[in-house]
PDB file of N, CA and C in Angstrom:
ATOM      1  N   UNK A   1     -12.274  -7.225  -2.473  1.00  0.00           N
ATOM      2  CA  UNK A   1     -12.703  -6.057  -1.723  1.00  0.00           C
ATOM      3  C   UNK A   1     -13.632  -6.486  -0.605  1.00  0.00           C
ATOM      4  N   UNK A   2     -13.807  -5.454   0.418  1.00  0.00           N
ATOM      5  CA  UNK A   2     -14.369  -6.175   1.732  1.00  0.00           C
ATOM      6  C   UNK A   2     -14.758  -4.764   1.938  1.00  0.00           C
ATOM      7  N   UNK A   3     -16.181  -4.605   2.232  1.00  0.00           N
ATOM      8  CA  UNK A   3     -17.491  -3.735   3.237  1.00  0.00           C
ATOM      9  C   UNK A   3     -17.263  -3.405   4.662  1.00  0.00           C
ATOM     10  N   UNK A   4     -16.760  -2.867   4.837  1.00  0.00           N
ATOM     11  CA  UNK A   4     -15.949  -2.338   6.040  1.00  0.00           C
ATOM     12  C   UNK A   4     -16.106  -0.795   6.714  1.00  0.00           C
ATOM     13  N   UNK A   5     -16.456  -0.364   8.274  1.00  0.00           N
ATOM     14  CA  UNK A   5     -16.710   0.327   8.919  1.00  0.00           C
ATOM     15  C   UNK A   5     -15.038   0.989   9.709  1.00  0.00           C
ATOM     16  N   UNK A   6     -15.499   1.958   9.768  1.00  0.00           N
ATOM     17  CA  UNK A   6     -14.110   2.801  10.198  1.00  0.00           C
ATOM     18  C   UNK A   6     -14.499   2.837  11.546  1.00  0.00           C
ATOM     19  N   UNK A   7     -13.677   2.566  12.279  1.00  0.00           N
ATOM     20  CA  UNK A   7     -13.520   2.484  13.932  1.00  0.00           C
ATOM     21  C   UNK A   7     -12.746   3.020  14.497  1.00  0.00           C
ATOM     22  N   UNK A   8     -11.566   3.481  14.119  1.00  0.00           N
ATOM     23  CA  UNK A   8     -10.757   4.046  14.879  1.00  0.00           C
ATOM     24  C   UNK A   8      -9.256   4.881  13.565  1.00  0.00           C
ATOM     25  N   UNK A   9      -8.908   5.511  14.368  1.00  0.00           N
ATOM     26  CA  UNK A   9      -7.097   6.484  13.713  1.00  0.00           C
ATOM     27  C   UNK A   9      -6.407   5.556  14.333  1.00  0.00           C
ATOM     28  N   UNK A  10      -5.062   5.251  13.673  1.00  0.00           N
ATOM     29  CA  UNK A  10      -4.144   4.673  14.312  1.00  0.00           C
ATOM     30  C   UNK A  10      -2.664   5.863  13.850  1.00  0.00           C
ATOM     31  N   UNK A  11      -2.139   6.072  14.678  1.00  0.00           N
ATOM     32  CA  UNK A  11      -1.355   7.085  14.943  1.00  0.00           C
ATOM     33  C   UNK A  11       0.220   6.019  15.028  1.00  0.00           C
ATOM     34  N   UNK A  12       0.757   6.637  13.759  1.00  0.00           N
ATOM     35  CA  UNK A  12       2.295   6.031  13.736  1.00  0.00           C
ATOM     36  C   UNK A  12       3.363   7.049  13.556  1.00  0.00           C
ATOM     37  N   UNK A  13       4.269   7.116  14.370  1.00  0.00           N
ATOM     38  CA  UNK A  13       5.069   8.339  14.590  1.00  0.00           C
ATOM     39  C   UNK A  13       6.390   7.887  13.450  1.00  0.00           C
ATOM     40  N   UNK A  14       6.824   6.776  13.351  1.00  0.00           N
ATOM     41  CA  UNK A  14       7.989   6.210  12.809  1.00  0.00           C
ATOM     42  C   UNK A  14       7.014   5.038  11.341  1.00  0.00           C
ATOM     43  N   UNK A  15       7.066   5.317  10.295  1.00  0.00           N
ATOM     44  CA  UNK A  15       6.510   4.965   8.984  1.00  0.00           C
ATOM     45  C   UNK A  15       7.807   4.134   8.211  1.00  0.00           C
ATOM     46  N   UNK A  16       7.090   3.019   7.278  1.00  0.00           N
ATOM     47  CA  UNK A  16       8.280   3.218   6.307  1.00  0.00           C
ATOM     48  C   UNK A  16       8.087   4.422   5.045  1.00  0.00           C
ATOM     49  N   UNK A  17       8.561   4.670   3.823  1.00  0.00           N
ATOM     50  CA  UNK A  17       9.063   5.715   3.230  1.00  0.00           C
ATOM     51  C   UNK A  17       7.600   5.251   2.647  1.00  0.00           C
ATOM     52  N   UNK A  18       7.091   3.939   1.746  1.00  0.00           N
ATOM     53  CA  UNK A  18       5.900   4.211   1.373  1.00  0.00           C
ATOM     54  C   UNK A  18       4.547   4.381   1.750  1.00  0.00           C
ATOM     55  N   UNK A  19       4.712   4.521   3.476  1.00  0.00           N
ATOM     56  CA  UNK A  19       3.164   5.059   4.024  1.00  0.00           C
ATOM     57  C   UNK A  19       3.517   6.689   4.784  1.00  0.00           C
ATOM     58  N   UNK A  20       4.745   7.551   3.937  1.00  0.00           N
ATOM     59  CA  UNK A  20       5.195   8.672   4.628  1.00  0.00           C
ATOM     60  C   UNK A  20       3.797   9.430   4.271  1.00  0.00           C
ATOM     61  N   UNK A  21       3.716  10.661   4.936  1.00  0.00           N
ATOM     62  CA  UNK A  21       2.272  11.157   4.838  1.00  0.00           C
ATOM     63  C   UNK A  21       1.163  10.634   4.608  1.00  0.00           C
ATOM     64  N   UNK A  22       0.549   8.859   4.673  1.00  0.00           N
ATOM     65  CA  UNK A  22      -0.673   8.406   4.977  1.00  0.00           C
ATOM     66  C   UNK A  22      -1.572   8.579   5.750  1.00  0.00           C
ATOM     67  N   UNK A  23      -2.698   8.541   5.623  1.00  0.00           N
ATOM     68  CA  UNK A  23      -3.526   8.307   7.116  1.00  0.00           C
ATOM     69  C   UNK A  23      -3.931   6.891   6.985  1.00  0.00           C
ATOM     70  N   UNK A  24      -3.903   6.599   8.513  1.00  0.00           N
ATOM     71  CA  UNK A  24      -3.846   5.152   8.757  1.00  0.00           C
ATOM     72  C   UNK A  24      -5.339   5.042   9.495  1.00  0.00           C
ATOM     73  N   UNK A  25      -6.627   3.926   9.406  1.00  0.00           N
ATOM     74  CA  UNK A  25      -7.378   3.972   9.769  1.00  0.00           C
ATOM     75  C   UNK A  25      -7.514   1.984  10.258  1.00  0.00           C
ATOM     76  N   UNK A  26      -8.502   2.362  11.182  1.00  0.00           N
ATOM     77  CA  UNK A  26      -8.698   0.870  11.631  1.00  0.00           C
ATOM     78  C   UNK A  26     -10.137   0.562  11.575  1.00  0.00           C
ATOM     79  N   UNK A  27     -10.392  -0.168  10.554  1.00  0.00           N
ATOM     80  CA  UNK A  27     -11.868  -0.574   9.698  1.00  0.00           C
ATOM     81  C   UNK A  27     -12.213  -2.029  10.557  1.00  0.00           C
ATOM     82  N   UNK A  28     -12.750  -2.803  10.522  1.00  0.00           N
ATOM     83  CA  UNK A  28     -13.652  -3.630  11.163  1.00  0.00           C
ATOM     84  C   UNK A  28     -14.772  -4.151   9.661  1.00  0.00           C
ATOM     85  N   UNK A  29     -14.140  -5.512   8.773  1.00  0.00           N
ATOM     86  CA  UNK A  29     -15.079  -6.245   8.229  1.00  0.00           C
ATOM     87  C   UNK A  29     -16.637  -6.078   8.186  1.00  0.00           C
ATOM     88  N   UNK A  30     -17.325  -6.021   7.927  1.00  0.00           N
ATOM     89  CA  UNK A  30     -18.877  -6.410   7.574  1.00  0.00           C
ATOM     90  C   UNK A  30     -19.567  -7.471   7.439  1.00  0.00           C
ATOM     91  N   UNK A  31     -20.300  -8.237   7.814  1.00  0.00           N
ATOM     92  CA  UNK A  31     -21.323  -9.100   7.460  1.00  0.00           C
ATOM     93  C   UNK A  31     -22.307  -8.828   6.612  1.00  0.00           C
ATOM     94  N   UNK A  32     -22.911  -9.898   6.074  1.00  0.00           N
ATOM     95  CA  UNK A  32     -23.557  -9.316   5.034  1.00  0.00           C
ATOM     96  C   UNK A  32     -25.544  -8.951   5.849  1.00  0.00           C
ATOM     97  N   UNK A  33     -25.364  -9.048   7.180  1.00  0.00           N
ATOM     98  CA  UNK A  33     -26.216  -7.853   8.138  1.00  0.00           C
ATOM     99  C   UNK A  33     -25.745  -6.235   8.141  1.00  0.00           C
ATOM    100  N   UNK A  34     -24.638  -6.239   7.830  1.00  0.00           N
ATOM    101  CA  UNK A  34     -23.796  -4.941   7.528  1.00  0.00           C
ATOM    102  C   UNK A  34     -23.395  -4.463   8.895  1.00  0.00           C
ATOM    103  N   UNK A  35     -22.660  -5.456   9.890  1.00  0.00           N
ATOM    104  CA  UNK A  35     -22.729  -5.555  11.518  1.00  0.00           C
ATOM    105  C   UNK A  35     -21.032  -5.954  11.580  1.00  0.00           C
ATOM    106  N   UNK A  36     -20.066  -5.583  12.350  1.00  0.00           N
ATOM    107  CA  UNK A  36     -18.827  -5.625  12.270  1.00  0.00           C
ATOM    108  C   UNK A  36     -19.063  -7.075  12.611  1.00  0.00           C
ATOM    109  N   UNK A  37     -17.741  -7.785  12.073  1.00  0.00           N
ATOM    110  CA  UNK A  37     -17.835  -9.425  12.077  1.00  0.00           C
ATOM    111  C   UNK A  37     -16.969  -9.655  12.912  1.00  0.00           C
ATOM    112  N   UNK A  38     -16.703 -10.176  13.950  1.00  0.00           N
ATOM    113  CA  UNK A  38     -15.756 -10.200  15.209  1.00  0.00           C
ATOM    114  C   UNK A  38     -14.567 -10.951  14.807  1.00  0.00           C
ATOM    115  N   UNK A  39     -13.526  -9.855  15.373  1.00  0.00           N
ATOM    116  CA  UNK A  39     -12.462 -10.476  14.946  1.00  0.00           C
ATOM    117  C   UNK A  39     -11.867 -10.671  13.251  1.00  0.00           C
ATOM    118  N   UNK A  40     -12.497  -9.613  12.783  1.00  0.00           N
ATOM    119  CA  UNK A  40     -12.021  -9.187  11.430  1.00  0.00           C
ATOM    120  C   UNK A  40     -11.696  -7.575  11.307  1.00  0.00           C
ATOM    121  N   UNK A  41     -11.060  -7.059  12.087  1.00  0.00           N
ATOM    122  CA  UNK A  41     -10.221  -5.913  12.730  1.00  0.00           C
ATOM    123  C   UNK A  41      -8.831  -5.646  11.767  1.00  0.00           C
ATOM    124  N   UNK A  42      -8.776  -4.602  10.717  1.00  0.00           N
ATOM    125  CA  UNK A  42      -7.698  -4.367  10.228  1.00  0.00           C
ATOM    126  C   UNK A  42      -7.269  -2.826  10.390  1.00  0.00           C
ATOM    127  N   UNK A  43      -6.056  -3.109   9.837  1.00  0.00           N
ATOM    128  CA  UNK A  43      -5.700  -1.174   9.691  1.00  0.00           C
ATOM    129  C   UNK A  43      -5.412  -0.886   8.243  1.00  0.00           C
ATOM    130  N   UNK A  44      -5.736   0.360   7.504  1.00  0.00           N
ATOM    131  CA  UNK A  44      -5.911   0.304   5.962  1.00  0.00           C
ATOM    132  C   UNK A  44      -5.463   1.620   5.738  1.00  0.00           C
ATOM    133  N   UNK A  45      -4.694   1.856   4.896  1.00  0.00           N
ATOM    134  CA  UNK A  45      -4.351   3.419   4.045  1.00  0.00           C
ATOM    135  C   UNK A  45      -5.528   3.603   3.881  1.00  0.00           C
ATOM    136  N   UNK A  46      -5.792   5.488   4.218  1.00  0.00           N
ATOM    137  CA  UNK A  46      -6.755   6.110   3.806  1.00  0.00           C
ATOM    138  C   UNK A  46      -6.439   7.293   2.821  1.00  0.00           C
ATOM    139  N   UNK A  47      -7.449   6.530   1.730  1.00  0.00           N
ATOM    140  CA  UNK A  47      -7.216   7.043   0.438  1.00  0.00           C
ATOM    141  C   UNK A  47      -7.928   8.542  -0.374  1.00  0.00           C
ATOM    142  N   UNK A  48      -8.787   8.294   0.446  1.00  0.00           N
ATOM    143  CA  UNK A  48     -10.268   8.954   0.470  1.00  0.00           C
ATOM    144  C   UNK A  48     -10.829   9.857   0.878  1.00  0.00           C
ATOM    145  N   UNK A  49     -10.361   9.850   2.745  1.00  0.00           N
ATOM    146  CA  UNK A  49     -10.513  10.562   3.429  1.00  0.00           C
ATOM    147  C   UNK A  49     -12.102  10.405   3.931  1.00  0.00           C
ATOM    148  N   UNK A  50     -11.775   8.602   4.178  1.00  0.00           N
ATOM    149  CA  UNK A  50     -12.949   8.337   5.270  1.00  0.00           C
ATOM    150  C   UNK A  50     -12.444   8.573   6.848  1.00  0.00           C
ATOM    151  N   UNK A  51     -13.980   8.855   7.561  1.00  0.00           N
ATOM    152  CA  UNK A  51     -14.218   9.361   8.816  1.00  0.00           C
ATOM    153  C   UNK A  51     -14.444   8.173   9.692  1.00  0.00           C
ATOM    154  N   UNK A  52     -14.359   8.158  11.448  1.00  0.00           N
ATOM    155  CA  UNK A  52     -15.064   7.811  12.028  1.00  0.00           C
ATOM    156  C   UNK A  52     -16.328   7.355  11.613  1.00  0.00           C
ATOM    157  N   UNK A  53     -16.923   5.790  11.430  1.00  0.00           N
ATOM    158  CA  UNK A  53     -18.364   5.057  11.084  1.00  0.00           C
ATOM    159  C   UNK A  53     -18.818   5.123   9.725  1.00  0.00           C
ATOM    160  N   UNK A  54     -17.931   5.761   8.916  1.00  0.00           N
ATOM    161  CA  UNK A  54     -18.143   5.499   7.747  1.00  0.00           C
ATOM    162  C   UNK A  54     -17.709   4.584   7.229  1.00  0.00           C
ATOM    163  N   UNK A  55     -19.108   3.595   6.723  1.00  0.00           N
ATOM    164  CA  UNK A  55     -18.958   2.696   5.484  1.00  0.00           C
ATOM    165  C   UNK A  55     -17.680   2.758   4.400  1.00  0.00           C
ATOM    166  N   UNK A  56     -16.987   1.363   4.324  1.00  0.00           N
ATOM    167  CA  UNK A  56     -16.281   1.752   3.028  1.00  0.00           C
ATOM    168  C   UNK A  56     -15.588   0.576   2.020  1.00  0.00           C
ATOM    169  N   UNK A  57     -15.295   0.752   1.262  1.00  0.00           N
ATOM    170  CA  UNK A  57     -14.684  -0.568   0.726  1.00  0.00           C
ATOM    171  C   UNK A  57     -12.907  -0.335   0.355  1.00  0.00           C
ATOM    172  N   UNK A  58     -12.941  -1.323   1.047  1.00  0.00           N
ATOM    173  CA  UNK A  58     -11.147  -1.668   1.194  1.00  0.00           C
ATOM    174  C   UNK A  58     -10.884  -3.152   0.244  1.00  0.00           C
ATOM    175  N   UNK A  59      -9.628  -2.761  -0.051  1.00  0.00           N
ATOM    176  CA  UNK A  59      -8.849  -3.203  -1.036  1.00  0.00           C
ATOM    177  C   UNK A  59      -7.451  -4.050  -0.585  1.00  0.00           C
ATOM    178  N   UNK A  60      -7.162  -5.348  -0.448  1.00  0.00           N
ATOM    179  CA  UNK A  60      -6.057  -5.930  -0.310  1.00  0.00           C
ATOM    180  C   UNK A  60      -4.940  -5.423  -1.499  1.00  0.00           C
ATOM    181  N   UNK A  61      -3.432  -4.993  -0.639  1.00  0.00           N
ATOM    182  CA  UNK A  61      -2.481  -4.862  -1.661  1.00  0.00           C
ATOM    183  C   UNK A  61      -3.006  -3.533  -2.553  1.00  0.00           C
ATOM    184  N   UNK A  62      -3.960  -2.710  -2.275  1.00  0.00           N
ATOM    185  CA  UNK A  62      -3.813  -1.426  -3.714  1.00  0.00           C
ATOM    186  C   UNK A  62      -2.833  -0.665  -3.420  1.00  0.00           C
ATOM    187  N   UNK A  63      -2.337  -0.334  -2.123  1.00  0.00           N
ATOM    188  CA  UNK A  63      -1.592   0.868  -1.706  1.00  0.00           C
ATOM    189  C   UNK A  63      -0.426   0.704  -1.972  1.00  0.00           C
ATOM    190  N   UNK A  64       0.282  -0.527  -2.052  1.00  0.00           N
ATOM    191  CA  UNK A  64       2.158  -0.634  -1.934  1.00  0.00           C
ATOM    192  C   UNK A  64       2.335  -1.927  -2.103  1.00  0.00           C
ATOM    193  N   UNK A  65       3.442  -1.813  -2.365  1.00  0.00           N
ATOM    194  CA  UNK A  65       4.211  -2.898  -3.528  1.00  0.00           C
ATOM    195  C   UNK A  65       3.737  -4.702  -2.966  1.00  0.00           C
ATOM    196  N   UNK A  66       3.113  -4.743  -3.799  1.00  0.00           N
ATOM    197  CA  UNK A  66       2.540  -6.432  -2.924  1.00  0.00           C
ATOM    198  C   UNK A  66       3.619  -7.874  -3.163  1.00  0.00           C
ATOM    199  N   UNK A  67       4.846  -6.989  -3.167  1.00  0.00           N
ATOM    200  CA  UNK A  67       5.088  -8.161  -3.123  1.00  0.00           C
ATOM    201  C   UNK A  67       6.160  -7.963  -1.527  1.00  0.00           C
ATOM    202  N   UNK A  68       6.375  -7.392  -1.352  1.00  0.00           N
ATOM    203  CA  UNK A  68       6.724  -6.869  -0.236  1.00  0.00           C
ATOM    204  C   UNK A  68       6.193  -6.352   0.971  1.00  0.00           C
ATOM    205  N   UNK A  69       4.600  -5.817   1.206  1.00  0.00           N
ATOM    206  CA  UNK A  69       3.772  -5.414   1.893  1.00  0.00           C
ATOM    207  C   UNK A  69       2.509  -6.136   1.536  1.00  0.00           C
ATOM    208  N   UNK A  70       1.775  -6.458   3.353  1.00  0.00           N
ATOM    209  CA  UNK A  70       0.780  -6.570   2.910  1.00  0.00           C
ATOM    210  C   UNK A  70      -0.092  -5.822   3.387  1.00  0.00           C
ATOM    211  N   UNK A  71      -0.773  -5.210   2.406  1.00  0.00           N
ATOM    212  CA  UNK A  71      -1.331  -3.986   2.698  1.00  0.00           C
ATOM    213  C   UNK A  71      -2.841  -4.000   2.456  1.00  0.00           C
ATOM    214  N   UNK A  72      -4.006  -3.115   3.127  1.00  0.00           N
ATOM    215  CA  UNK A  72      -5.088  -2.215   2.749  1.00  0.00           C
ATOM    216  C   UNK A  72      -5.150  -1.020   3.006  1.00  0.00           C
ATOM    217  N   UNK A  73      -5.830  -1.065   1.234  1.00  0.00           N
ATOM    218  CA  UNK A  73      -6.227   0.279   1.155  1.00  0.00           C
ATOM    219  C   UNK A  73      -7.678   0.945   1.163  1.00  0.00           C
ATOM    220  N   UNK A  74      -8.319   1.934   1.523  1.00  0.00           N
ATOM    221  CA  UNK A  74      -9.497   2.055   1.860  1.00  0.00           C
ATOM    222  C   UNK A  74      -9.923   2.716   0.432  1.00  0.00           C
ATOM    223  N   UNK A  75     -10.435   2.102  -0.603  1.00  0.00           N
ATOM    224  CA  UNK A  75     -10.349   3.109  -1.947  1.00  0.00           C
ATOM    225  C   UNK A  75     -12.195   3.459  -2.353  1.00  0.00           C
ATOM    226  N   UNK A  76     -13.070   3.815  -1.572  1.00  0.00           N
ATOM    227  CA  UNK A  76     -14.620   4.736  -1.733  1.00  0.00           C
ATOM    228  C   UNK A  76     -15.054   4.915  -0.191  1.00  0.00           C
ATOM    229  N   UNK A  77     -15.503   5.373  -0.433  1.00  0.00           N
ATOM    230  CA  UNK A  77     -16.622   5.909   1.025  1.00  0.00           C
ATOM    231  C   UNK A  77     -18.194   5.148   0.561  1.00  0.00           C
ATOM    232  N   UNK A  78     -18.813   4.275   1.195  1.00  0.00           N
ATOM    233  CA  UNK A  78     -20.279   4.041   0.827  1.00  0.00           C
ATOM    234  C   UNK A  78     -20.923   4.665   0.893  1.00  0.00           C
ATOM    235  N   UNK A  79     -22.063   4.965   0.180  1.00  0.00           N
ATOM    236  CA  UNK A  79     -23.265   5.851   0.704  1.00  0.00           C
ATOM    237  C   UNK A  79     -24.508   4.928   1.057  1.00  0.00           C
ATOM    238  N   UNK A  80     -24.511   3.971   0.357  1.00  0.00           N
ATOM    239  CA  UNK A  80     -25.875   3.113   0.576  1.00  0.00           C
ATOM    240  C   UNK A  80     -24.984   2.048  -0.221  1.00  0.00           C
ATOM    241  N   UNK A  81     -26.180   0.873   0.704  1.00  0.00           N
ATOM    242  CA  UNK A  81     -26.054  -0.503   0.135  1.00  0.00           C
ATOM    243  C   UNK A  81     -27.523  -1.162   0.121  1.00  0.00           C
ATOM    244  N   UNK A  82     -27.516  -1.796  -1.078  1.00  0.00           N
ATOM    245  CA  UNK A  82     -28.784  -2.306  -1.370  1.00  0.00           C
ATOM    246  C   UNK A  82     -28.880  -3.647  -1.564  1.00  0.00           C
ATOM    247  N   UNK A  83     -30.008  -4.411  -0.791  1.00  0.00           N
ATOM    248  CA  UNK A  83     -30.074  -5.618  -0.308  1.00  0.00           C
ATOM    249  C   UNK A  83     -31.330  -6.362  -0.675  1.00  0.00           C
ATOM    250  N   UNK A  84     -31.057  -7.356  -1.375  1.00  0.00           N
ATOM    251  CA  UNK A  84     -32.210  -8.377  -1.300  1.00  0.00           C
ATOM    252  C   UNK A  84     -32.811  -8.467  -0.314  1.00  0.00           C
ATOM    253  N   UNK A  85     -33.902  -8.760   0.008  1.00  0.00           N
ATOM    254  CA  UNK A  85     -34.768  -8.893   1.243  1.00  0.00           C
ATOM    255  C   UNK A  85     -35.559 -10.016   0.974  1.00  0.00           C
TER     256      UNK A  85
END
């Protein structure tokens, strides 16, 4: 699982049959500053019904058949994260 910020909708007019009615979101990795990590830019089933800048944790392969797709899925919304200091 990977700490990940929602950045953007990605809008697909033509799906295959197992992302028919998904929402598709484009999350952006985390550092452990909790700061998007450049160039760790994905797109992830939204499971949840995370928003725009919401924190979240995504999941390699939960959404569809892994042996055939490779997939993320966005499966909590964060509310807080708590950090050694």
């Amino acid at each position: 699982m990977i700490l990940a910020k929602v950045i953007g909708h990605v809008v697909a007019t033509q799906k295959c049959q197992e992302l028919s009615g998904s929402n598709l979101l484009m999350v952006a990795a985390l550092g452990d500053d909790l700061e998007p990590l450049k160039d760790r830019t994905y797109v992830a089933v939204d499971s949840v019904g995370a928003g725009i800048n919401d924190i979240v944790l995504a999941e390699a392969y939960f959404a569809l058949n892994k042996d055939k797709y490779k997939a993320m899925s966005v499966v909590a919304i964060v509310e807080k994260v708590y950090t050694k200091e």
